[in-house]
Protein backbone atom coordinates (compact mmCIF):
# COMPACT_ATOMS: atom_id res chain seq x y z
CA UNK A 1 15.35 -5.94 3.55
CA UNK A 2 12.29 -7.42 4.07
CA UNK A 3 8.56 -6.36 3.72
CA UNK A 4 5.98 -7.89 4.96
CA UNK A 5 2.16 -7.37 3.67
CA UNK A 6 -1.26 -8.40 5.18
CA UNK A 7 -4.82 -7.34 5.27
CA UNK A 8 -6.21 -8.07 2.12
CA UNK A 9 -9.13 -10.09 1.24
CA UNK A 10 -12.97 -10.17 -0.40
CA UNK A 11 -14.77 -6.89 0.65
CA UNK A 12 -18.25 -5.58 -1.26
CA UNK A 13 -18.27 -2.19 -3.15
CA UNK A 14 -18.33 0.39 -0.70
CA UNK A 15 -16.28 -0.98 2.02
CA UNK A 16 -13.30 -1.25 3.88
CA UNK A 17 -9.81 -2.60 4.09
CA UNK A 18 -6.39 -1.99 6.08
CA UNK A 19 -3.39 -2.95 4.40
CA UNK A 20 -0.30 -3.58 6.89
CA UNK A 21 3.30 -3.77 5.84
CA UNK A 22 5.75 -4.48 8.11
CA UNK A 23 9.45 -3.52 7.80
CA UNK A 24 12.92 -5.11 8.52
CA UNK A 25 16.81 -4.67 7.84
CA UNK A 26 16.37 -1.07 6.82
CA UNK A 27 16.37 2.59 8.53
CA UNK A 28 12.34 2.22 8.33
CA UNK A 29 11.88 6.16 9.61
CA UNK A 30 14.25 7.80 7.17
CA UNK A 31 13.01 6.54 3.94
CA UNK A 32 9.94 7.13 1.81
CA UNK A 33 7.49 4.09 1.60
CA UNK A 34 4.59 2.94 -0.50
CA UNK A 35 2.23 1.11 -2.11
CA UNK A 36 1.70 -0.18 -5.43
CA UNK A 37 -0.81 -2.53 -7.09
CA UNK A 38 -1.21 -4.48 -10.36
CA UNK A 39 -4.37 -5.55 -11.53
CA UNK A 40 -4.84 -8.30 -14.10
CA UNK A 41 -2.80 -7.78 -17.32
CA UNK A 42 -2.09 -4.10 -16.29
CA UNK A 43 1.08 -2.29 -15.66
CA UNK A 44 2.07 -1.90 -11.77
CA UNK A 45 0.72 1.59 -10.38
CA UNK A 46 1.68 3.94 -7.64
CA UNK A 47 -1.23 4.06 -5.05
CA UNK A 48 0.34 5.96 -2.42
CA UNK A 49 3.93 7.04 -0.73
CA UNK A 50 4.91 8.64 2.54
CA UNK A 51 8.63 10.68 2.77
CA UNK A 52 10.55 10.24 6.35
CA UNK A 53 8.39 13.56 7.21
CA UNK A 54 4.85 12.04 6.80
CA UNK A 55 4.74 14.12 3.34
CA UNK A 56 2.03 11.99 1.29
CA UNK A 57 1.17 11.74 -2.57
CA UNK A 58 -1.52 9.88 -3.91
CA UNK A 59 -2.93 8.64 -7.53
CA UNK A 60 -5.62 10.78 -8.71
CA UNK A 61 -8.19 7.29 -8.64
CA UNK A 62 -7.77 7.15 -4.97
CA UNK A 63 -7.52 10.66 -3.39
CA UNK A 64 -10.34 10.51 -1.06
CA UNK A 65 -10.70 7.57 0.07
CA UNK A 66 -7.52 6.03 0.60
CA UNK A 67 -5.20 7.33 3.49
CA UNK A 68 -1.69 6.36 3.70
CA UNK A 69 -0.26 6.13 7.06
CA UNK A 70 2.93 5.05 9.09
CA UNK A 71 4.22 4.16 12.40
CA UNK A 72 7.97 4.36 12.73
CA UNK A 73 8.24 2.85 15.74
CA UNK A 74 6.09 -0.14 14.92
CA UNK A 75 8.41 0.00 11.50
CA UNK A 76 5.23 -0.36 9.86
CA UNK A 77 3.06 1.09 6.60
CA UNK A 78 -0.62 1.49 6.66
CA UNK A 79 -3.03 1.99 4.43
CA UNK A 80 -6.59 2.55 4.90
CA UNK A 81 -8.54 2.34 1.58
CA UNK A 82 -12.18 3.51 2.03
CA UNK A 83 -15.47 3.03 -0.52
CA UNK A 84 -13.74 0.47 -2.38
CA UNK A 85 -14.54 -0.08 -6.10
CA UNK A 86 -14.53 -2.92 -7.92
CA UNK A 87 -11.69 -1.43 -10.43
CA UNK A 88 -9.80 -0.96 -6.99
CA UNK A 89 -9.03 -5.16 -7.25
CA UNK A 90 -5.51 -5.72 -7.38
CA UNK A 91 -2.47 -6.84 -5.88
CA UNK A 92 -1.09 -4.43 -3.36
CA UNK A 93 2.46 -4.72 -2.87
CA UNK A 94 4.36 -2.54 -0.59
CA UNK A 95 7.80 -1.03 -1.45
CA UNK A 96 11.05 0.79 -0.87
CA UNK A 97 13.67 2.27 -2.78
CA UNK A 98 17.07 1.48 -1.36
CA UNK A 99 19.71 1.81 -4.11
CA UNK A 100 16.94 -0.68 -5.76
CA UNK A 101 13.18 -1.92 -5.70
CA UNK A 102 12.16 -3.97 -2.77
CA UNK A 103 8.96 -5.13 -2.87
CA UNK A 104 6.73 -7.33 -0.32
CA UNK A 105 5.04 -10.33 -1.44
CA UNK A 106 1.53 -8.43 -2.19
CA UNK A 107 -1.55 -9.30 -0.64
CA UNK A 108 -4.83 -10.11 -2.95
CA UNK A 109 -7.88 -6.97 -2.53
CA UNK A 110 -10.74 -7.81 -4.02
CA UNK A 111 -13.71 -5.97 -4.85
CA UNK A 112 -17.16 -7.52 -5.76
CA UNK A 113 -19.84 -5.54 -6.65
């Protein structure tokens, strides 16, 4: 299994990123994928997940202005994260559940204000 992550970078308060994972050695349309980010000396944290169905759950810190998205065809994750905050820096990793954790190799958002 492997996930690959891109998109992040150095965006002002208020703006815009798309976060693209891209999936490999697994059934990407039947499972439920996500995102996750850890922020310096805090715990990883559920952003977002999407089930095989395109059924979508977000943390309460980012309903609104984060959409989760995916293209099974394209095997690949999306996420579209909207007026950014500064508390919104992390690393985003993306991530399956497959009998274990897999996680990509996170990409860097920051936020300046």
């Amino acid at each position: 299994v492997q996930l690959q992550a891109s998109g992040g970078g150095l965006v002002q308060a208020g703006g815009s990123l798309r976060l693209s994972c891209a999936a490999s050695g697994i059934n990407f349309s039947l499972n439920t994928v996500g995102w996750y980010r850890q922020a310096p000396e805090k715990d990883r944290e559920l952003v977002a997940n999407i089930t095989s169905n395109h059924i979508t759950n977000y943390a309460d810190s980012v309903k609104g202005r984060f959409t989760i998205s995916r293209d099974n065809r394209k095997r690949t994750l999306y996420l579209q994260m909207n007026s950014l905050y500064p508390e919104d820096t992390a690393v985003y990793y993306c991530h399956v559940y497959l009998r274990r954790n897999y996680w990509g190799q996170g990409t860097l958002v920051t936020v300046s204000s």
